[in-house]
Protein backbone atom coordinates (compact mmCIF):
# COMPACT_ATOMS: atom_id res chain seq x y z
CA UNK A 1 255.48 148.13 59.67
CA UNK A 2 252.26 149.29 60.83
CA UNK A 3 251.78 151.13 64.47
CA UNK A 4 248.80 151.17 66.21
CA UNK A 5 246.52 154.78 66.12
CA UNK A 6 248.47 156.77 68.75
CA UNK A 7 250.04 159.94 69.62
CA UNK A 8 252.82 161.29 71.98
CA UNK A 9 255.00 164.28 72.82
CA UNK A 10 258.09 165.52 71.16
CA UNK A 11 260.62 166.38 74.09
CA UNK A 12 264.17 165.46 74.68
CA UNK A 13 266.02 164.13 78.34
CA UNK A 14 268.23 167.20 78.64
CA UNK A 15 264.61 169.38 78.29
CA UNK A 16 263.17 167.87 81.42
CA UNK A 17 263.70 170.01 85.29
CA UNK A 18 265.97 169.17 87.47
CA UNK A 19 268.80 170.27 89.74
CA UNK A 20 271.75 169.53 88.05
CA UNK A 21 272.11 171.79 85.07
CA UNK A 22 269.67 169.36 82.60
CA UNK A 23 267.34 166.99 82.10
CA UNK A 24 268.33 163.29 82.79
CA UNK A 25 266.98 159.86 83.80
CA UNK A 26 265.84 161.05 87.92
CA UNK A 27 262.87 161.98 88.93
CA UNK A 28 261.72 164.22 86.39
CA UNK A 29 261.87 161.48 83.55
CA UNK A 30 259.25 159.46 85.54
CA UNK A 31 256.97 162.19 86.21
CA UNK A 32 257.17 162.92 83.18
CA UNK A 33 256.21 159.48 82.09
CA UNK A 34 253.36 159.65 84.62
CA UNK A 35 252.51 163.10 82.45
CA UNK A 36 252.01 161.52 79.62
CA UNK A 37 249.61 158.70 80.69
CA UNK A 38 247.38 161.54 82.51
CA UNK A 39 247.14 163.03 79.23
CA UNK A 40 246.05 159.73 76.73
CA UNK A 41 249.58 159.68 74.98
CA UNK A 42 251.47 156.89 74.29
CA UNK A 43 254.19 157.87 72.84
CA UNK A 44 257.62 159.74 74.16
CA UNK A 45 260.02 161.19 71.36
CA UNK A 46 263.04 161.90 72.01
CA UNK A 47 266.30 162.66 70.33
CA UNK A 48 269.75 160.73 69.95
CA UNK A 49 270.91 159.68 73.39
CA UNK A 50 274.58 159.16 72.45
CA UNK A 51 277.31 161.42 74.21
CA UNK A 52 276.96 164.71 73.06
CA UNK A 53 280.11 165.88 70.55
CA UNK A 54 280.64 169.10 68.75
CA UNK A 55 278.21 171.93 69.89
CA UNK A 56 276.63 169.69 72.14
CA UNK A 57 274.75 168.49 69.46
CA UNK A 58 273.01 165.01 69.58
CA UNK A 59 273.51 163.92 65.95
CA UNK A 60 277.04 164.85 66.21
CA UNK A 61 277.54 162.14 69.13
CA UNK A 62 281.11 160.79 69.84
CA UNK A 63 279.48 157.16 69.66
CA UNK A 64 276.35 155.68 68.16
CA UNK A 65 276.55 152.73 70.67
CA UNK A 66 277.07 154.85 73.96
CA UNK A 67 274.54 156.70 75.94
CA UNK A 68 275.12 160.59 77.18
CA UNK A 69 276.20 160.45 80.74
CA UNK A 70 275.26 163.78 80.96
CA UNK A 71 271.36 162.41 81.51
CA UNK A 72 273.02 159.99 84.61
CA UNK A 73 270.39 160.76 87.42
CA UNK A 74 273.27 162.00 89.69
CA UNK A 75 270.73 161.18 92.72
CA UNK A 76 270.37 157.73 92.07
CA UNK A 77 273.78 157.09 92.41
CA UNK A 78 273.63 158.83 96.09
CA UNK A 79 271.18 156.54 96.94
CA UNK A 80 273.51 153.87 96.20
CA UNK A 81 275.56 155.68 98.58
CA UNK A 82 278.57 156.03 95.58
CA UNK A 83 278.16 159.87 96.06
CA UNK A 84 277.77 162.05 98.75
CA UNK A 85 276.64 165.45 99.19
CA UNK A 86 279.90 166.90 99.79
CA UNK A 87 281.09 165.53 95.94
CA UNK A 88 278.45 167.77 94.25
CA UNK A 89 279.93 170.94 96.10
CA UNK A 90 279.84 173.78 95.21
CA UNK A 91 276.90 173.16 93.04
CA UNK A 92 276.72 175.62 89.85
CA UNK A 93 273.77 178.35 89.93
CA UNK A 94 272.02 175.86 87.00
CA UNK A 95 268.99 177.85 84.81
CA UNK A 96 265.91 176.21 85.08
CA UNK A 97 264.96 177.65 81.74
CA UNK A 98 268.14 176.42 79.80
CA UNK A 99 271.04 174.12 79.82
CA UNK A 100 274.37 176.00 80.38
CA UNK A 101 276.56 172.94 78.53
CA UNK A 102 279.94 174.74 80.17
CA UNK A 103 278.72 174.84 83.64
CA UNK A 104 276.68 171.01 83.67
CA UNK A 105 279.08 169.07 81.52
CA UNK A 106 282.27 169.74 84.10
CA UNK A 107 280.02 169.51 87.27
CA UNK A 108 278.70 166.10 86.47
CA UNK A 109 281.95 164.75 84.79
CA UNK A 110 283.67 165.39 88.32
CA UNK A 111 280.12 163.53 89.73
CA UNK A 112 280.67 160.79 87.93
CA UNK A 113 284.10 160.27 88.30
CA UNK A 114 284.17 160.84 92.39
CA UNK A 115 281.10 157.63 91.83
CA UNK A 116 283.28 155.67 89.62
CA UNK A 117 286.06 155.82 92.47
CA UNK A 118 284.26 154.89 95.36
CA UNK A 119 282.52 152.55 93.61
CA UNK A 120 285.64 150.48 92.74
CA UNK A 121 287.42 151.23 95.98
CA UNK A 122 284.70 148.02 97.32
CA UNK A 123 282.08 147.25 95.36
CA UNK A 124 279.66 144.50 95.69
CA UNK A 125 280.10 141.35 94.63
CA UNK A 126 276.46 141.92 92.79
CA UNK A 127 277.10 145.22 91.14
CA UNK A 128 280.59 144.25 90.38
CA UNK A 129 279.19 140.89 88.51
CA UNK A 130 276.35 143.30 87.03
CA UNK A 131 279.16 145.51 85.64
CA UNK A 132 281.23 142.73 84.20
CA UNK A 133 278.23 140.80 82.33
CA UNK A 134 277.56 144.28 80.80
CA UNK A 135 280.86 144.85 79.74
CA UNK A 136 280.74 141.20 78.19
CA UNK A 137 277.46 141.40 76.93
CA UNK A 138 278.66 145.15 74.80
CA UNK A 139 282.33 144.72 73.86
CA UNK A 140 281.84 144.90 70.30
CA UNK A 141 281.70 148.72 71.24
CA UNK A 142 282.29 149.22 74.77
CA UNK A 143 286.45 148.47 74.44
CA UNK A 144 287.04 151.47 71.79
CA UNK A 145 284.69 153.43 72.75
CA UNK A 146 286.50 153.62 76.57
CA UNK A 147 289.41 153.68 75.66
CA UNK A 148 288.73 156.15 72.51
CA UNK A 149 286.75 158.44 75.94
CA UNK A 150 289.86 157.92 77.87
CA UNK A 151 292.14 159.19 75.01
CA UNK A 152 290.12 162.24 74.40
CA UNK A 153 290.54 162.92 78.00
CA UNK A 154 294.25 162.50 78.00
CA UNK A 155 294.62 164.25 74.30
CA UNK A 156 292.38 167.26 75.51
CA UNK A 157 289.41 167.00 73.41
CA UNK A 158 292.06 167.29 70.28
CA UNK A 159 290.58 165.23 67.35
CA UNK A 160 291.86 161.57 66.96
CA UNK A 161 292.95 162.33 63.44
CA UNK A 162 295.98 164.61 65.08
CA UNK A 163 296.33 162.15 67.82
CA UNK A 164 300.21 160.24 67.44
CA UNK A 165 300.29 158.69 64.81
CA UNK A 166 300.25 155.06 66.07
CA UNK A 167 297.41 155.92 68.10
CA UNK A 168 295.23 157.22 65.14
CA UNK A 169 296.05 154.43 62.94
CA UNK A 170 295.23 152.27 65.55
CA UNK A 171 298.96 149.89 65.57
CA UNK A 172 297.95 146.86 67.60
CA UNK A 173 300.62 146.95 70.28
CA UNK A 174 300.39 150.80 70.88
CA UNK A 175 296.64 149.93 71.68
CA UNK A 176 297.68 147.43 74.11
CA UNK A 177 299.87 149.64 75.87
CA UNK A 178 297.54 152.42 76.19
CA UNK A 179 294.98 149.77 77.76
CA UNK A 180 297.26 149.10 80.18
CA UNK A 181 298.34 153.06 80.68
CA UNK A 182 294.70 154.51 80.98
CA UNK A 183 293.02 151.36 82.80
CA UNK A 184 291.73 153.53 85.54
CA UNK A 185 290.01 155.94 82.53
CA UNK A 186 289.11 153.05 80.64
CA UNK A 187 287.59 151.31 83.62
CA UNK A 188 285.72 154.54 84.74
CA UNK A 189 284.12 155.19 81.09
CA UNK A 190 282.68 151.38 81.30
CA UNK A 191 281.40 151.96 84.61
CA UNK A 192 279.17 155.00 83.75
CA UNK A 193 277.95 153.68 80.38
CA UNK A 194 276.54 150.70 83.25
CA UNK A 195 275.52 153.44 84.99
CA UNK A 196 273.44 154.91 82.35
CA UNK A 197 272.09 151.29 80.75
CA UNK A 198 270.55 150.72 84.42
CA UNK A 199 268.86 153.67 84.65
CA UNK A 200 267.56 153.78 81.26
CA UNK A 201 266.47 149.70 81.25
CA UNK A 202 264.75 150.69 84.16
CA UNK A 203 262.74 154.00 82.87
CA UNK A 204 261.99 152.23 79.73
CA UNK A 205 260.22 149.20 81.65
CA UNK A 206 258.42 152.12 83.91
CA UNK A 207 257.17 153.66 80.77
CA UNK A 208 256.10 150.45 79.31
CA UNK A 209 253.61 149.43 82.35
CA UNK A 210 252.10 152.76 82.04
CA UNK A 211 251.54 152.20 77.89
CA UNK A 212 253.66 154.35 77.36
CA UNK A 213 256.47 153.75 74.27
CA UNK A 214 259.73 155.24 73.82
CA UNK A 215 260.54 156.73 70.57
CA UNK A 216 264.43 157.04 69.60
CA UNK A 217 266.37 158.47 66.58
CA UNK A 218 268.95 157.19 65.11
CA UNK A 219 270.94 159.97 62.98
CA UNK A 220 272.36 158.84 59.66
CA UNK A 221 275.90 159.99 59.64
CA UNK A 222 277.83 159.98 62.89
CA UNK A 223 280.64 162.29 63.65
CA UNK A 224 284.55 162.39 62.47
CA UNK A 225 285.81 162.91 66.00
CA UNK A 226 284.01 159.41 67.24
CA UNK A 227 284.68 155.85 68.38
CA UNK A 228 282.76 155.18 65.80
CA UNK A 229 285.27 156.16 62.85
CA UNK A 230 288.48 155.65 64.53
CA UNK A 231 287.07 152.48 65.11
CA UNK A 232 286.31 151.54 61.69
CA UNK A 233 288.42 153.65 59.60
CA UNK A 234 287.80 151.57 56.62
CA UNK A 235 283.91 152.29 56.47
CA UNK A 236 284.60 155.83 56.08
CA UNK A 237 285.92 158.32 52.85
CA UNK A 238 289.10 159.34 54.65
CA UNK A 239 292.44 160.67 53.14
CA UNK A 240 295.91 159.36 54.76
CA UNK A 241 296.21 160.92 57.57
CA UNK A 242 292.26 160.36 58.90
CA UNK A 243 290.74 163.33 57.66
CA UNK A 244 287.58 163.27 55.75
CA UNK A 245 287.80 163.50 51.94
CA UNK A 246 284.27 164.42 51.21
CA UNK A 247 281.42 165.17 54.08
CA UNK A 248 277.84 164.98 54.35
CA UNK A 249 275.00 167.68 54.48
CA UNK A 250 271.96 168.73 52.21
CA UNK A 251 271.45 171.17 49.12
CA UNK A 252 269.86 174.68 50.00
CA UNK A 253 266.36 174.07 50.90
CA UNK A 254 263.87 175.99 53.13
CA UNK A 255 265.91 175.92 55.73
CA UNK A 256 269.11 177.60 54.38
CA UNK A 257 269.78 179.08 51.34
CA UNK A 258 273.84 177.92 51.25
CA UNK A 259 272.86 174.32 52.17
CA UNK A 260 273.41 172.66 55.44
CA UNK A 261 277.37 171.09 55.30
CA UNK A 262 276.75 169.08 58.37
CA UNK A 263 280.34 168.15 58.21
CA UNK A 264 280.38 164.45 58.86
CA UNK A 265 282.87 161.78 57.03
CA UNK A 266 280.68 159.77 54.42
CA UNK A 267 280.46 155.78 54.51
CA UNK A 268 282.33 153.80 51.68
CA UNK A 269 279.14 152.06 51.13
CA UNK A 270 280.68 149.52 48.91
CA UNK A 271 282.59 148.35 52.21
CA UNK A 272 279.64 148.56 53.96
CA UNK A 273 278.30 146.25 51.36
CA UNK A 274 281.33 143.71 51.37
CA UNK A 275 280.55 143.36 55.26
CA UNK A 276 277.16 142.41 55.01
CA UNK A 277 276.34 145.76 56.85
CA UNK A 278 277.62 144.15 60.10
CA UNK A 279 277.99 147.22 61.56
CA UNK A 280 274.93 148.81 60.62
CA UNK A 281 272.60 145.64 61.49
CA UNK A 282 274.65 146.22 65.23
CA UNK A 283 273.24 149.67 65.02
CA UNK A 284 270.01 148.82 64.77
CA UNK A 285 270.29 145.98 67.14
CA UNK A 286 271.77 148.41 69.75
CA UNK A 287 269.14 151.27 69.36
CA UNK A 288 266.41 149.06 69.47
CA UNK A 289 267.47 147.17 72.48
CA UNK A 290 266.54 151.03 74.29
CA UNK A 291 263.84 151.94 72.41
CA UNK A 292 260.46 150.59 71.31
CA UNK A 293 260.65 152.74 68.12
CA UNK A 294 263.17 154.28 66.03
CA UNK A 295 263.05 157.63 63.67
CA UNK A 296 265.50 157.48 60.97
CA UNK A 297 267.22 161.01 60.30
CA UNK A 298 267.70 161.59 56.60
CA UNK A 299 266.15 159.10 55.61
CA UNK A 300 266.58 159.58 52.05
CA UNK A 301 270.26 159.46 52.24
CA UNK A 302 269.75 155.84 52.02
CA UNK A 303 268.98 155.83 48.49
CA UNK A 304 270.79 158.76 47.22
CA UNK A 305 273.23 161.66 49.57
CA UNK A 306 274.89 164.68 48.99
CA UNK A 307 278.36 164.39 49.10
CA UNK A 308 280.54 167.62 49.43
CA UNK A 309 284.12 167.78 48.92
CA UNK A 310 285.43 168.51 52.34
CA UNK A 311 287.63 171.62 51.46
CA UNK A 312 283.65 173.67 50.48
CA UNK A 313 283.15 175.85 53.10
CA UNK A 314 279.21 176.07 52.10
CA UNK A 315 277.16 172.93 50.53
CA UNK A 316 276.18 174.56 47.45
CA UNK A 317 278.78 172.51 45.60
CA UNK A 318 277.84 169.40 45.94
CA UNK A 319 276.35 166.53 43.98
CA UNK A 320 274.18 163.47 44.56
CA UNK A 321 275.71 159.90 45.20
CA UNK A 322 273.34 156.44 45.13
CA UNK A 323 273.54 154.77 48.27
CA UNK A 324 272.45 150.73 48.64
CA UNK A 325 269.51 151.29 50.62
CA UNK A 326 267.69 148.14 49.24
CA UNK A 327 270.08 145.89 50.04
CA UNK A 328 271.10 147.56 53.50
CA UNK A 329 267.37 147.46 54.98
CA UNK A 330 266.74 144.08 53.35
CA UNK A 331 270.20 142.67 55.38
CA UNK A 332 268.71 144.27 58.53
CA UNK A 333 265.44 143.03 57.97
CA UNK A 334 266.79 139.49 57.29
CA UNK A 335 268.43 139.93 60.88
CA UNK A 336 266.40 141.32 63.35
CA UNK A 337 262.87 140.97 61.70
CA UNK A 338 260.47 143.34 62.37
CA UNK A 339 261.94 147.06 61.29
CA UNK A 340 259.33 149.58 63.88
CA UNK A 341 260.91 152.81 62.24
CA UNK A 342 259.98 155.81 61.58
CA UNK A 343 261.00 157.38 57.92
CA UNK A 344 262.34 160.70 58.12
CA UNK A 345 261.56 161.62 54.51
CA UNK A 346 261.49 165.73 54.46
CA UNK A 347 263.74 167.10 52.55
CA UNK A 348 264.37 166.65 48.68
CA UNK A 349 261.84 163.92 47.99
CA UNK A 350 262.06 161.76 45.17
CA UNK A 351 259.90 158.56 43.54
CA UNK A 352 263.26 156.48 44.14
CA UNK A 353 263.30 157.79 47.84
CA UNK A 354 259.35 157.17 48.67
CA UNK A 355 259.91 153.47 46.22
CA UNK A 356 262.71 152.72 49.02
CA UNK A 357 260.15 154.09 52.18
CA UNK A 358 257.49 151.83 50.72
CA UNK A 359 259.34 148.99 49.49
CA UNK A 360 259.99 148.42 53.83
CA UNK A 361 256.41 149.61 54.61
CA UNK A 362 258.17 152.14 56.40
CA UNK A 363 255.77 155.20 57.98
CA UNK A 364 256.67 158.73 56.61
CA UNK A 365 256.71 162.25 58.20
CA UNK A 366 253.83 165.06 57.58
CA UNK A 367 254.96 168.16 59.61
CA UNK A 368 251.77 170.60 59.49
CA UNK A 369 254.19 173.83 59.17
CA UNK A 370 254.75 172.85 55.69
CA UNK A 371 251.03 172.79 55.09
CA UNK A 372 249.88 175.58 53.83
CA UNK A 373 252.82 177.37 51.29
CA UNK A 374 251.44 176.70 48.11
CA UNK A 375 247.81 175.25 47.50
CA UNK A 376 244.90 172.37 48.48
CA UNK A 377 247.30 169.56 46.96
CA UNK A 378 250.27 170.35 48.87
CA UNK A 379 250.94 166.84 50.13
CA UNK A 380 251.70 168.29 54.36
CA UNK A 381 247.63 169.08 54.36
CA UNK A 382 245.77 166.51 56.27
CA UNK A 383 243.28 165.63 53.96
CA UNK A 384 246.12 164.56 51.74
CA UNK A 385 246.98 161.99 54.16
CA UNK A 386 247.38 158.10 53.46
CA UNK A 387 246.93 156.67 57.39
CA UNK A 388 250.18 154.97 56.94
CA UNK A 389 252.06 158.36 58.31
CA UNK A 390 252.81 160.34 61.18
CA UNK A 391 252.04 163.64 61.74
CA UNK A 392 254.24 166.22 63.14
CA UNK A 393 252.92 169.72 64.47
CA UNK A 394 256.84 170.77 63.93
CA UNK A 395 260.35 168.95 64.52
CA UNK A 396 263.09 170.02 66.47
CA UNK A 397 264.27 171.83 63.50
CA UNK A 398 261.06 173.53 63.19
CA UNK A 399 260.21 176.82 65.46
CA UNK A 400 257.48 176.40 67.99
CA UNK A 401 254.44 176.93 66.43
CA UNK A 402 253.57 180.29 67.72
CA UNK A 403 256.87 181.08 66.39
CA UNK A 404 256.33 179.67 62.89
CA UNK A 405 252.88 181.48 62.59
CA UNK A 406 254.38 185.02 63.68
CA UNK A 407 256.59 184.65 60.96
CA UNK A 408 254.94 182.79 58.39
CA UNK A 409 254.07 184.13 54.77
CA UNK A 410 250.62 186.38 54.58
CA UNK A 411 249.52 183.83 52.34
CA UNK A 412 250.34 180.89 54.78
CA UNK A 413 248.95 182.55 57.95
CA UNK A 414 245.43 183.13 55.69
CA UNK A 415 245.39 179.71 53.85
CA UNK A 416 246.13 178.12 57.75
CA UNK A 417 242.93 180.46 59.40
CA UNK A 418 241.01 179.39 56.69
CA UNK A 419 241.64 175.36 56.68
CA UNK A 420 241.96 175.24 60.66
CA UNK A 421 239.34 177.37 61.12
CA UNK A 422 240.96 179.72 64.11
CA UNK A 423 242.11 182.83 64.60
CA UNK A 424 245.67 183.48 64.97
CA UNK A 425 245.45 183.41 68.94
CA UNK A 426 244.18 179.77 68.50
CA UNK A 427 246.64 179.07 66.01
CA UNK A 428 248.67 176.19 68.07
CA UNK A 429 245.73 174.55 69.17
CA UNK A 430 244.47 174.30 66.23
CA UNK A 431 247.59 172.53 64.40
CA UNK A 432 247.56 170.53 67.29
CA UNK A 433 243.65 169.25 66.81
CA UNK A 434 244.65 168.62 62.75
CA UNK A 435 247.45 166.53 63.68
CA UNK A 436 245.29 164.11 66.15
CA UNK A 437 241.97 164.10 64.20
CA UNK A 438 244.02 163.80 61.28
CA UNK A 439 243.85 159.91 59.80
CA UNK A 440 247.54 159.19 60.27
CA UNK A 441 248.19 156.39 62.68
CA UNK A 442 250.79 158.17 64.65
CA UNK A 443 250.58 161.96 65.89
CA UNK A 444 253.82 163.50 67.51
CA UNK A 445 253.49 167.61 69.29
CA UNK A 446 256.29 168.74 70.98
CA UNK A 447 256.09 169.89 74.48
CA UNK A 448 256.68 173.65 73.60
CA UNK A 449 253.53 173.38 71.60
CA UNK A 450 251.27 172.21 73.87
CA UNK A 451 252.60 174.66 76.11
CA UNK A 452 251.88 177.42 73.20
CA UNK A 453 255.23 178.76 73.66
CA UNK A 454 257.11 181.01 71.14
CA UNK A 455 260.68 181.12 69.43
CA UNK A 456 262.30 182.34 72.11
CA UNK A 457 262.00 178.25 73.24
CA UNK A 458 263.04 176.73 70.38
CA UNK A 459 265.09 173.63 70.31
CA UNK A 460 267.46 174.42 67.08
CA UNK A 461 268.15 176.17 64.24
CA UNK A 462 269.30 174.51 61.40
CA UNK A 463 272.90 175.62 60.02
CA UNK A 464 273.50 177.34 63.20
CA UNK A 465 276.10 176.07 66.23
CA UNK A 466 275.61 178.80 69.03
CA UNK A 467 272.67 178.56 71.25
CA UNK A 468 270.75 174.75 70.39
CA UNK A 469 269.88 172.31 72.31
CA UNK A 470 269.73 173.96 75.03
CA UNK A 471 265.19 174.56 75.96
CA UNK A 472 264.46 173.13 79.62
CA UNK A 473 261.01 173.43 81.03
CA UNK A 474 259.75 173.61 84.40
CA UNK A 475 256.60 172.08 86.02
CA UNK A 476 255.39 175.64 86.87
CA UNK A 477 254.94 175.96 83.29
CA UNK A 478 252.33 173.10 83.33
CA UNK A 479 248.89 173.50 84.34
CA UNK A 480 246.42 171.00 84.83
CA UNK A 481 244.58 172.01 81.66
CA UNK A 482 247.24 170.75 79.69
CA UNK A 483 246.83 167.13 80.32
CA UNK A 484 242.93 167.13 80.76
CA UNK A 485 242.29 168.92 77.09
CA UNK A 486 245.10 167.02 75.44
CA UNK A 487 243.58 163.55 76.60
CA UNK A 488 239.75 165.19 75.98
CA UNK A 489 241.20 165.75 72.12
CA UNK A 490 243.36 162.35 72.02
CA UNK A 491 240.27 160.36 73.47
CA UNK A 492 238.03 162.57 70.64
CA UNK A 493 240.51 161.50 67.96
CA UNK A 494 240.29 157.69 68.78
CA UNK A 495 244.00 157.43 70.22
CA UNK A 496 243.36 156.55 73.51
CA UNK A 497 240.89 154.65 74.99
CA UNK A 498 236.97 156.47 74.33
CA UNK A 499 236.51 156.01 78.42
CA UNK A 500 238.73 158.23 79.05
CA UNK A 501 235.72 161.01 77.91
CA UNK A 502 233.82 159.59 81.29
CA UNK A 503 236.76 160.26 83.43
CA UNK A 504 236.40 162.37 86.32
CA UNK A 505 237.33 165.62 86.47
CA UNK A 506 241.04 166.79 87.15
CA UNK A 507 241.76 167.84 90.38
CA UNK A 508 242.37 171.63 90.80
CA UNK A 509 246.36 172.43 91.53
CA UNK A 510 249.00 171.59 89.50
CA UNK A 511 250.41 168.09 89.29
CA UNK A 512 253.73 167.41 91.36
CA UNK A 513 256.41 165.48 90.43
């Protein structure tokens, strides 16, 4: 599928200000949105929204149906009068510069609950109708996934492989009883999944009026300790008593020289296949329904994956496995139609791999950090460009750009003066002005670049666990220059509207939200 010439900003929810320990949907989101449309962009990347699992990391969700509650604008619900004040005391002393995961996640969990409770103690008879028609409308996931929630809770985060036995196995009448036990739990985990779906129907049609289109990922693998697999343990390569038998991850590649062993169960694709990829084409469906856009992680391990025995320690020992990508993308394709998704395709790149990208007419990724090792043919150079791409400055595995130059190879930082054209000083900028003049049809900076910020606010490094996913901004960090020479370029470039050259000038001050 072919997007429109555009470009957008790279920044996830939990990045944005706010009072309550990180991003979410409040305030900040629509100023944010408001951001964007000052500066000619039209697009807002962000990363999975699912419930963050292990590390806090977003592709290692506990569902790939549910949304995080820890984004719930906490405010919204006082203004619904379903929390008070006196439920967010004591309030933590939250960074504004970073997201403190063991302080915010407890604070708002007890938030949400103390809403959940008053909320049922005499609700509506419109909200409670609202609630049930969404519960209706999303059983095919909301059931497990609130009751898989509420037997974390009671289990103490211990993974549902080690749960009782009956419970892990999922026996139909032990299921039924712990309904029945854990209503209250089960009840409250439906609640705030309405919670966030009205918040985040009601950003996305905010963002939409202002041209603005929301750009998801969906992650390839999802985690062992999910809904998701103890849902559907027949999907998945597990031994006997639940455990994974072989895991997923990536060969040693610039990133790491062991390999990345993400560490998540593989699919039994030919079960997949006997399905008719119900569950994937739900996926989709699901993902989709939130965002206008979706970036496939990993793309290539649709047509072939690395598959690790799970006893390795390191990836190095792995070996590649074909996957059905063909005939999955052809089943969702036959369902839902139109496919607007983005191809993540970095990584070990094959013909087969780029055959499968292209067979779907499926955009690829150019990230301009991998530019400039090697020579004038290396394919991450703009003028190597088909328009049928879009461009990345960096990723959120990348380091900020400032970073990446600082540390780059002699022979990159010369080859990238000499193609750009700028000193090193002007180095961001000017990966930022190749990306939007380039002649792809979609260009994608994140917000730390066109802040010119360094490594010390990057967003992850890959193969690590401590310390990601954690970058916040604040609005002091944004001057009015940003948005008035970002919309100068993006109008220059032909992604926004050419009248936008004629428009006023900005007023001094810096925006508020």
């Amino acid at each position: 599928m072919r997007f429109s010439r555009s470009s957008g900003i790279l920044l996830h929810v939990t990045s944005l200000p706010g009072p309550h320990g990180n991003g979410d949907l409040g305030p900040a989101a629509y100023h944010f949105v408001d951001w964007l449309a000052l500066a000619g962009q039209k697009l807002w990347q962000m990363l999975p929204l699912g419930p963050g699992g292990l590390a806090n990391s977003p592709y290692m969700s506990l569902s790939a149906f549910a949304g995080n509650p820890l984004v719930v604008d906490l405010g919204e619900l006082q203004q619904r009068m379903w929390l008070t004040a006196s439920d967010l005391e004591p309030v933590p002393a939250f960074s504004d510069q970073h997201v403190d995961y063991s302080a915010a996640i407890p604070f708002r969990k007890k938030a949400l609950w103390a809403t959940s409770q008053r909320f049922f103690a005499s609700p509506s008879a419109v909200d409670r109708a609202s609630l049930d028609a969404f519960c209706s409308a999303q059983k095919t996931w909301l059931d497990d996934y609130a009751l898989f929630e509420a037997l974390n809770e009671v289990h103490r985060g211990v993974l549902w492989s080690k749960w009782p036995k009956k419970l892990a196995t999922r026996d139909p009448a032990t299921l039924r009883s712990a309904r029945q036990e854990y209503e209250g739990l089960v009840r409250h985990h439906q609640f705030v999944q309405w919670c966030f779906r009205r918040q985040w129907d009601a950003l996305k049609r905010y963002a939409n009026e202002r041209g603005v289109r929301l750009v998801g990922d969906i992650p390839i693998f999802v985690a062992h300790h999910s809904s998701d697999v103890w849902s559907h343990q027949d999907l998945f390569h597990l031994d006997d008593h639940g455990n994974p038998t072989v895991v997923a991850g990536v060969p040693p590649d610039y990133f790491s020289a062991t390999g990345q062993r993400w560490g998540n169960p593989l699919y039994r694709w030919d079960a997949m296949k006997a399905g008719k990829f119900a569950w994937w084409i739900d996926r989709f469906r699901a993902t989709l329904s939130l965002f206008d856009i979706v970036r496939v992680d990993h793309f290539r391990g649709f047509e072939a994956y690395w598959e690790i025995p799970a006893r390795e320690k390191t990836a190095v020992h792995g070996k590649w496995v074909k996957a059905p990508g063909k005939a999955l993308f052809a089943a969702v394709r036959r369902r839902l139609r139109d496919l607007p998704i983005i191809a993540e395709d970095l990584g070990v790149i094959t013909p087969e791999v780029t055959a499968l990208r292209d067979a779907f007419e499926l955009p690829g990724m150019k990230v301009l950090q991998f530019a400039f090792a090697g020579g004038p043919d290396n394919a991450f150079l703009p003028h190597n460009y088909a328009a049928h791409c879009v461009v990345y400055t960096g990723t959120h595995d990348n380091d900020t750009s400032a970073g990446w130059f600082r540390t780059a190879t002699e022979h990159e930082r010369e080859f990238a003066r000499r193609y750009l054209n700028v000193n090193g000083t002007a180095m961001t900028g000017g990966l930022i002005r190749a990306a939007l003049t380039s002649v792809a049809d979609m260009a994608v900076v994140p917000f730390q670049d066109v802040l010119g910020l360094d490594s010390e606010h990057r967003m992850n490094l890959p193969g690590t666990t401590e310390g990601n996913w954690e970058w916040r901004f604040s609005w002091s960090m944004v001057g009015p220059e940003h948005a008035r020479d970002l919309n100068e370029l993006t109008a220059l470039s032909h992604r926004c509207s050419p009248d936008r050259l004629s428009l006023p000038a900005y007023p001094s001050g810096r925006v508020q939200p």
